[in-house]
PDB file of N, CA and C in Angstrom:
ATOM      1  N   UNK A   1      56.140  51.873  98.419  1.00  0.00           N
ATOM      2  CA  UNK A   1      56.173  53.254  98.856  1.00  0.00           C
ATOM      3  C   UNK A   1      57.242  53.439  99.918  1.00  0.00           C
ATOM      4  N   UNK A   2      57.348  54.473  99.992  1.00  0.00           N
ATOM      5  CA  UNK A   2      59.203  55.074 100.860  1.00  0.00           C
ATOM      6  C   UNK A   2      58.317  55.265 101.981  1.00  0.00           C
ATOM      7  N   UNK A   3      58.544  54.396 103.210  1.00  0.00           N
ATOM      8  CA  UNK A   3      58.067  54.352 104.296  1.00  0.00           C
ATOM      9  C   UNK A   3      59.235  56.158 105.534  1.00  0.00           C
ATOM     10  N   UNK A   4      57.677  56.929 106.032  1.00  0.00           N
ATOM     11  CA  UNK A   4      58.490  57.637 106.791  1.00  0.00           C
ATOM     12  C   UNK A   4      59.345  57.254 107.943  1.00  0.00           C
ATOM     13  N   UNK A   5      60.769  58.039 107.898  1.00  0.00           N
ATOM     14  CA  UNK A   5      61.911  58.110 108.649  1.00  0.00           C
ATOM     15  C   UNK A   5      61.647  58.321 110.180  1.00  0.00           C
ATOM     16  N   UNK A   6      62.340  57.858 110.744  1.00  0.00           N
ATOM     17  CA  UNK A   6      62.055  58.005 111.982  1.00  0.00           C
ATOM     18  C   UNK A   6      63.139  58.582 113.360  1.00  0.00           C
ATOM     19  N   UNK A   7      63.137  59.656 112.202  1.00  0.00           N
ATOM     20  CA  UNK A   7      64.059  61.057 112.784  1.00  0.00           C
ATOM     21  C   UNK A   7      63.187  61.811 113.154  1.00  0.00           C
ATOM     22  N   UNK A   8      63.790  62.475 114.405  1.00  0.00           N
ATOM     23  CA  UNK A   8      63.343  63.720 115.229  1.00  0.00           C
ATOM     24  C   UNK A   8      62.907  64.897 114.258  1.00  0.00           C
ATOM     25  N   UNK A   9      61.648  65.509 114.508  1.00  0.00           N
ATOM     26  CA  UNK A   9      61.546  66.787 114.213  1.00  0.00           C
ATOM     27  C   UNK A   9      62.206  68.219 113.323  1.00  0.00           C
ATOM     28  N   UNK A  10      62.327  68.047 112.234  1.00  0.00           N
ATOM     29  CA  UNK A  10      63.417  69.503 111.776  1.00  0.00           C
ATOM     30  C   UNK A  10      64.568  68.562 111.086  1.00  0.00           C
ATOM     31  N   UNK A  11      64.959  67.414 111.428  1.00  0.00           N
ATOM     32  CA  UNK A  11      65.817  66.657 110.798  1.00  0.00           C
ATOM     33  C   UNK A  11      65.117  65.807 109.095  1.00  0.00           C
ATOM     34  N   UNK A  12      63.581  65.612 109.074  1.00  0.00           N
ATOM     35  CA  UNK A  12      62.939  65.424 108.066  1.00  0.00           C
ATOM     36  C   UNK A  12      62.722  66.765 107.016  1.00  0.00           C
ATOM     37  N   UNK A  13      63.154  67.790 107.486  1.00  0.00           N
ATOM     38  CA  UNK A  13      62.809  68.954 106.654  1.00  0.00           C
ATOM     39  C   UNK A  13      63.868  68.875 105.487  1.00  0.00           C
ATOM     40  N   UNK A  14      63.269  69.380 103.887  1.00  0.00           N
ATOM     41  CA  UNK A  14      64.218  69.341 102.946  1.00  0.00           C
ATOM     42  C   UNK A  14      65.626  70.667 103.629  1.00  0.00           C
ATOM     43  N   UNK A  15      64.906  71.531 103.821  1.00  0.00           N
ATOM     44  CA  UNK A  15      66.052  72.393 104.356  1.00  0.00           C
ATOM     45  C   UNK A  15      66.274  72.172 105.616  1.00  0.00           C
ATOM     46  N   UNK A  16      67.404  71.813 105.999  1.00  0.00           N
ATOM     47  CA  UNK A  16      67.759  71.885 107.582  1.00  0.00           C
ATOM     48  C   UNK A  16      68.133  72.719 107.884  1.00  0.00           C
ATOM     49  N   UNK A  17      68.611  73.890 107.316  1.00  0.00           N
ATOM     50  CA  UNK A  17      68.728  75.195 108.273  1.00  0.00           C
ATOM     51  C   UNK A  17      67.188  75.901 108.654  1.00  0.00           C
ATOM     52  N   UNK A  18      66.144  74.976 108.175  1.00  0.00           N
ATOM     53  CA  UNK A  18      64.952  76.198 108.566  1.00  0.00           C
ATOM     54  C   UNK A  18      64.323  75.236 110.002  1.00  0.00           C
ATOM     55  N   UNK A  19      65.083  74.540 110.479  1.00  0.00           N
ATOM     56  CA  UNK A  19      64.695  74.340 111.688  1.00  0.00           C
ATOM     57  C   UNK A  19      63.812  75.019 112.527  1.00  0.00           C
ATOM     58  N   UNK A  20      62.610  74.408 113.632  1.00  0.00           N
ATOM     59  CA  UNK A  20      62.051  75.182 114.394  1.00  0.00           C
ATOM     60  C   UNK A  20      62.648  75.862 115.534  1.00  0.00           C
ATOM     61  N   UNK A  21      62.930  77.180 116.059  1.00  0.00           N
ATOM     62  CA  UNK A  21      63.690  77.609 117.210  1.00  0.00           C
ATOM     63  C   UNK A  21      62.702  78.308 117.934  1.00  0.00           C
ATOM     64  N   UNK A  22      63.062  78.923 118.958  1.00  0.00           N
ATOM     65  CA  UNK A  22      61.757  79.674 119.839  1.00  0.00           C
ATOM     66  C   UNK A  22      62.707  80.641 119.885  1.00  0.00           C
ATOM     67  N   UNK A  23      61.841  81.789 119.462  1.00  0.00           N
ATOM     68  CA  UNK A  23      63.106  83.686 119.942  1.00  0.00           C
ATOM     69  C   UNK A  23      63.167  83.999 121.195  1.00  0.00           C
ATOM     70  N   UNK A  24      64.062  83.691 122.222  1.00  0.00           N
ATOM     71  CA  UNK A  24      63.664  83.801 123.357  1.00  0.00           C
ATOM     72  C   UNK A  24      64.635  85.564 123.296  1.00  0.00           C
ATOM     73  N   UNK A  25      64.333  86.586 122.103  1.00  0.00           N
ATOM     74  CA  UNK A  25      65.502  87.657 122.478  1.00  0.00           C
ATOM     75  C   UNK A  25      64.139  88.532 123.008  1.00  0.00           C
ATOM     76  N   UNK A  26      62.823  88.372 122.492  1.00  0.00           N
ATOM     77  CA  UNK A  26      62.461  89.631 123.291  1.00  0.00           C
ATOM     78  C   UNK A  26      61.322  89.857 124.502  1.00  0.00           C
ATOM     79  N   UNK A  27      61.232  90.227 124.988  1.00  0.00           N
ATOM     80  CA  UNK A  27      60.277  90.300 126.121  1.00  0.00           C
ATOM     81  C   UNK A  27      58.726  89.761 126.171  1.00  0.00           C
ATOM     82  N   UNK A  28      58.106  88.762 126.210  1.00  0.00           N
ATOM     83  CA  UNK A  28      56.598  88.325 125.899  1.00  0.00           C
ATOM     84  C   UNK A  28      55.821  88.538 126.758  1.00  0.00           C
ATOM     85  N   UNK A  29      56.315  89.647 128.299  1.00  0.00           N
ATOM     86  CA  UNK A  29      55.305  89.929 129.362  1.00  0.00           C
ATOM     87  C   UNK A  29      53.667  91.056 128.450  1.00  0.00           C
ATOM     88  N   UNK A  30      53.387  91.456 129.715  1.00  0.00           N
ATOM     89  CA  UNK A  30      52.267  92.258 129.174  1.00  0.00           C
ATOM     90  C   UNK A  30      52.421  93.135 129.414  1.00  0.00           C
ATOM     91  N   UNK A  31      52.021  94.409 128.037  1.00  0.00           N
ATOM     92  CA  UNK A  31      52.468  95.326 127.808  1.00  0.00           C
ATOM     93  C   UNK A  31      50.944  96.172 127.863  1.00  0.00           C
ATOM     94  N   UNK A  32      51.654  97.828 128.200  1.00  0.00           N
ATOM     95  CA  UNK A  32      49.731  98.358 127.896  1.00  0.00           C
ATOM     96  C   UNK A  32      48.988  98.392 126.551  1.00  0.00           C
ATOM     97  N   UNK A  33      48.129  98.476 126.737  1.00  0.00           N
ATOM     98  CA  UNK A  33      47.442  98.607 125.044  1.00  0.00           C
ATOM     99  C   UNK A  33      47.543  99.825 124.376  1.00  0.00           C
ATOM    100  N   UNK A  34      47.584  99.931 123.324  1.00  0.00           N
ATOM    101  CA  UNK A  34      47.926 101.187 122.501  1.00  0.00           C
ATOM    102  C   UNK A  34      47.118 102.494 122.814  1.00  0.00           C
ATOM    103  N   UNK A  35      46.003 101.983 123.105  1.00  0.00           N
ATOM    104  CA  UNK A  35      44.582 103.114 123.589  1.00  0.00           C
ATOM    105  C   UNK A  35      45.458 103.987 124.653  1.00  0.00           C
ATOM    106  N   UNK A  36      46.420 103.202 125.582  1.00  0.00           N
ATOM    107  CA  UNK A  36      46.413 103.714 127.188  1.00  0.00           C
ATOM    108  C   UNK A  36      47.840 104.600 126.516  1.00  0.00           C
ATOM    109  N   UNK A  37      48.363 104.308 125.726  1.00  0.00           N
ATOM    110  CA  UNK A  37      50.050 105.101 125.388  1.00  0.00           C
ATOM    111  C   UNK A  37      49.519 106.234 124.197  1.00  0.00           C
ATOM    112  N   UNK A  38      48.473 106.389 123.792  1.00  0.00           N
ATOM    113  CA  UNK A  38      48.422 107.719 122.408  1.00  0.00           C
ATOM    114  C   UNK A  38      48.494 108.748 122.923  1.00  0.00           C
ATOM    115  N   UNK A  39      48.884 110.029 122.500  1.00  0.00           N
ATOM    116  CA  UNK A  39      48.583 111.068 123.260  1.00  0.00           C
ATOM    117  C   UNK A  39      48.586 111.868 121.941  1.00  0.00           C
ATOM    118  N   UNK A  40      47.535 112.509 121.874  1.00  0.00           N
ATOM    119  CA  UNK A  40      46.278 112.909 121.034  1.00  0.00           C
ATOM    120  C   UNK A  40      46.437 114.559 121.615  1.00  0.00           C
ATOM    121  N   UNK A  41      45.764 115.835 120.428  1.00  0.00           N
ATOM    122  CA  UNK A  41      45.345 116.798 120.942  1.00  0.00           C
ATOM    123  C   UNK A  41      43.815 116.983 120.665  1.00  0.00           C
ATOM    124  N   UNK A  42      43.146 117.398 121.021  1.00  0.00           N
ATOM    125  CA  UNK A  42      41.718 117.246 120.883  1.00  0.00           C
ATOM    126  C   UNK A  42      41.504 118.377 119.594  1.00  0.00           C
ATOM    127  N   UNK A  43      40.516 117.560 118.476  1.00  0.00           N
ATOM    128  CA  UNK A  43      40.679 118.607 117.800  1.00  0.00           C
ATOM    129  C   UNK A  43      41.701 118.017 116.113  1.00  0.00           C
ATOM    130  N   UNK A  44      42.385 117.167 117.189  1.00  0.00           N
ATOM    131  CA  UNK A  44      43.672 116.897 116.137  1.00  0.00           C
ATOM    132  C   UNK A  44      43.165 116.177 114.795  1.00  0.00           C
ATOM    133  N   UNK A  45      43.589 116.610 113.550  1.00  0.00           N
ATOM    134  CA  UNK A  45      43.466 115.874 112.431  1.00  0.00           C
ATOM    135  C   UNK A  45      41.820 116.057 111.931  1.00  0.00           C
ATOM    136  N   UNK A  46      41.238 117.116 112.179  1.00  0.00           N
ATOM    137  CA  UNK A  46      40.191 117.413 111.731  1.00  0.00           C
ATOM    138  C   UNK A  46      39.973 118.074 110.240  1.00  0.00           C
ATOM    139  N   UNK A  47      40.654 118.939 110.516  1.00  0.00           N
ATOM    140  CA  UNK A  47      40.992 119.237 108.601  1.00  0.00           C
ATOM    141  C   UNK A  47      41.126 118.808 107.331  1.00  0.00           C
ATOM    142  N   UNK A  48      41.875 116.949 107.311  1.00  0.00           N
ATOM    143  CA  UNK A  48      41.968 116.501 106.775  1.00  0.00           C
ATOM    144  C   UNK A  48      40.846 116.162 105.792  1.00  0.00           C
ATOM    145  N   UNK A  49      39.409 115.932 106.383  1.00  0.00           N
ATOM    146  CA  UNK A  49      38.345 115.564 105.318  1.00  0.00           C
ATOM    147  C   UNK A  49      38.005 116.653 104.129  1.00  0.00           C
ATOM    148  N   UNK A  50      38.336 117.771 104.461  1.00  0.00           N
ATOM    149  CA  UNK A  50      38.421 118.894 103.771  1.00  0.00           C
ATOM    150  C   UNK A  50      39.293 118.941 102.787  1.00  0.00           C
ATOM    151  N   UNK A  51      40.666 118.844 103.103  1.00  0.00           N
ATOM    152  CA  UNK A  51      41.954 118.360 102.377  1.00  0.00           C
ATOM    153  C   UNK A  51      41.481 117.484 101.063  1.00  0.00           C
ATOM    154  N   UNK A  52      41.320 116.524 101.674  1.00  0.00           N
ATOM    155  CA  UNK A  52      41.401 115.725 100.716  1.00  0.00           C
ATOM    156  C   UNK A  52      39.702 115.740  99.386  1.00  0.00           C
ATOM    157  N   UNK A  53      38.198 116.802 100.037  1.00  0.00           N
ATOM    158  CA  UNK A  53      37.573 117.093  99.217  1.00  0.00           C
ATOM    159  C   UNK A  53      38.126 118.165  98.229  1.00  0.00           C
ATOM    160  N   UNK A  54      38.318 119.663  98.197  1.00  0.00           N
ATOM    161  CA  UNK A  54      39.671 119.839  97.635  1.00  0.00           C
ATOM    162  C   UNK A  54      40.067 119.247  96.856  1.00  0.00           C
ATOM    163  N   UNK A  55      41.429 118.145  97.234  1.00  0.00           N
ATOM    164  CA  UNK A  55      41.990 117.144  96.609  1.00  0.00           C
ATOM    165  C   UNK A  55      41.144 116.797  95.602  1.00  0.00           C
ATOM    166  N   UNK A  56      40.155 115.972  95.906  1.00  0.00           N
ATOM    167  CA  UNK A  56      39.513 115.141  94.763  1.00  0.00           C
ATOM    168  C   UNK A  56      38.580 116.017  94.006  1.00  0.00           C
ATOM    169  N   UNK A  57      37.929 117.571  94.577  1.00  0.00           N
ATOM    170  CA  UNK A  57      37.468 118.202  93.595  1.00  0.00           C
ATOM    171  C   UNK A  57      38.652 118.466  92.109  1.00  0.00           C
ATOM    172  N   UNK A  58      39.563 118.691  92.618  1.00  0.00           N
ATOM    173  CA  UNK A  58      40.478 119.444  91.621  1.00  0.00           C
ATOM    174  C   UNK A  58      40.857 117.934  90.833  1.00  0.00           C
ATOM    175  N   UNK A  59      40.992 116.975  91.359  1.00  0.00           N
ATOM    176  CA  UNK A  59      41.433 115.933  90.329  1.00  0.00           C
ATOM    177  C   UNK A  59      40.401 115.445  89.256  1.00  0.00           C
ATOM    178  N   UNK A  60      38.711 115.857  89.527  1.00  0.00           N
ATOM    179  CA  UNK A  60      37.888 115.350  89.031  1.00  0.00           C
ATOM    180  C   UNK A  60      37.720 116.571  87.869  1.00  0.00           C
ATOM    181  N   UNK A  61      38.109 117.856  88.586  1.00  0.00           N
ATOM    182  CA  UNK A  61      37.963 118.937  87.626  1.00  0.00           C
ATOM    183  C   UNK A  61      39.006 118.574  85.991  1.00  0.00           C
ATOM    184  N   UNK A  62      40.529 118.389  86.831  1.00  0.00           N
ATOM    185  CA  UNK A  62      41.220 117.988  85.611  1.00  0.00           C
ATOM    186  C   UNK A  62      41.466 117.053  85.001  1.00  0.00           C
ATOM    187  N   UNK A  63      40.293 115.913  85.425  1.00  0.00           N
ATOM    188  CA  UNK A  63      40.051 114.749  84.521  1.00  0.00           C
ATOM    189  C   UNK A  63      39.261 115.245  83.475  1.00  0.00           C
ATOM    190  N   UNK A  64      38.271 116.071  83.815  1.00  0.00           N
ATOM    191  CA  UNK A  64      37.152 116.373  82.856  1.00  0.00           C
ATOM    192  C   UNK A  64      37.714 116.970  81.510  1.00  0.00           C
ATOM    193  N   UNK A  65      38.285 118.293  82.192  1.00  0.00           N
ATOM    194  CA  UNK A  65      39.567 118.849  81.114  1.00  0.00           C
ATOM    195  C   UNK A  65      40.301 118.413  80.411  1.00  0.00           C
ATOM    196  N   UNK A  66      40.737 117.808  80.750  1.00  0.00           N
ATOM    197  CA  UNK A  66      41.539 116.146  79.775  1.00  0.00           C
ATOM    198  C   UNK A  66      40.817 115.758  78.821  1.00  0.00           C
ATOM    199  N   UNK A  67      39.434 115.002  79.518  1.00  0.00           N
ATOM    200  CA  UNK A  67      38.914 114.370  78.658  1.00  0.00           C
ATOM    201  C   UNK A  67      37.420 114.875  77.486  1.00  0.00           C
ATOM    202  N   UNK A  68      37.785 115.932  77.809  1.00  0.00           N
ATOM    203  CA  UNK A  68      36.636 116.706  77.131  1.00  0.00           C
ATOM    204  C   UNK A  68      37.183 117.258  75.644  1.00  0.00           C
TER     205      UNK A  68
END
């Protein structure tokens, strides 16, 4: 059996360009959480459940139609 090489890290890989690197391009401090940055109107996006009953009445209507 082909006894393992005893090269450094990333040098055993079939591809050597996929070497391990660390991204040091972007910032890893701590950031706020998404909760603390939304800004929301109260109220907002309420309509939608409606929308989309609507929606699925009329698609169920012209399935029937179709298939009748």
């Amino acid at each position: 059996m082909a006894e393992p090489q005893d090269k450094p890290d990333g040098e055993n890989m079939l591809n050597p360009a996929l070497k391990k690197t660390h991204d040091s391009t972007h910032d890893v401090g701590t950031t706020p959480s998404p909760l603390e940055t939304v800004s929301t109107k109260e109220n907002q996006g309420e309509g939608w459940p409606v929308i989309w009953l609507i929606v699925a009445a009329i698609c169920v209507a012209v399935t029937l139609y179709l298939t009748l």
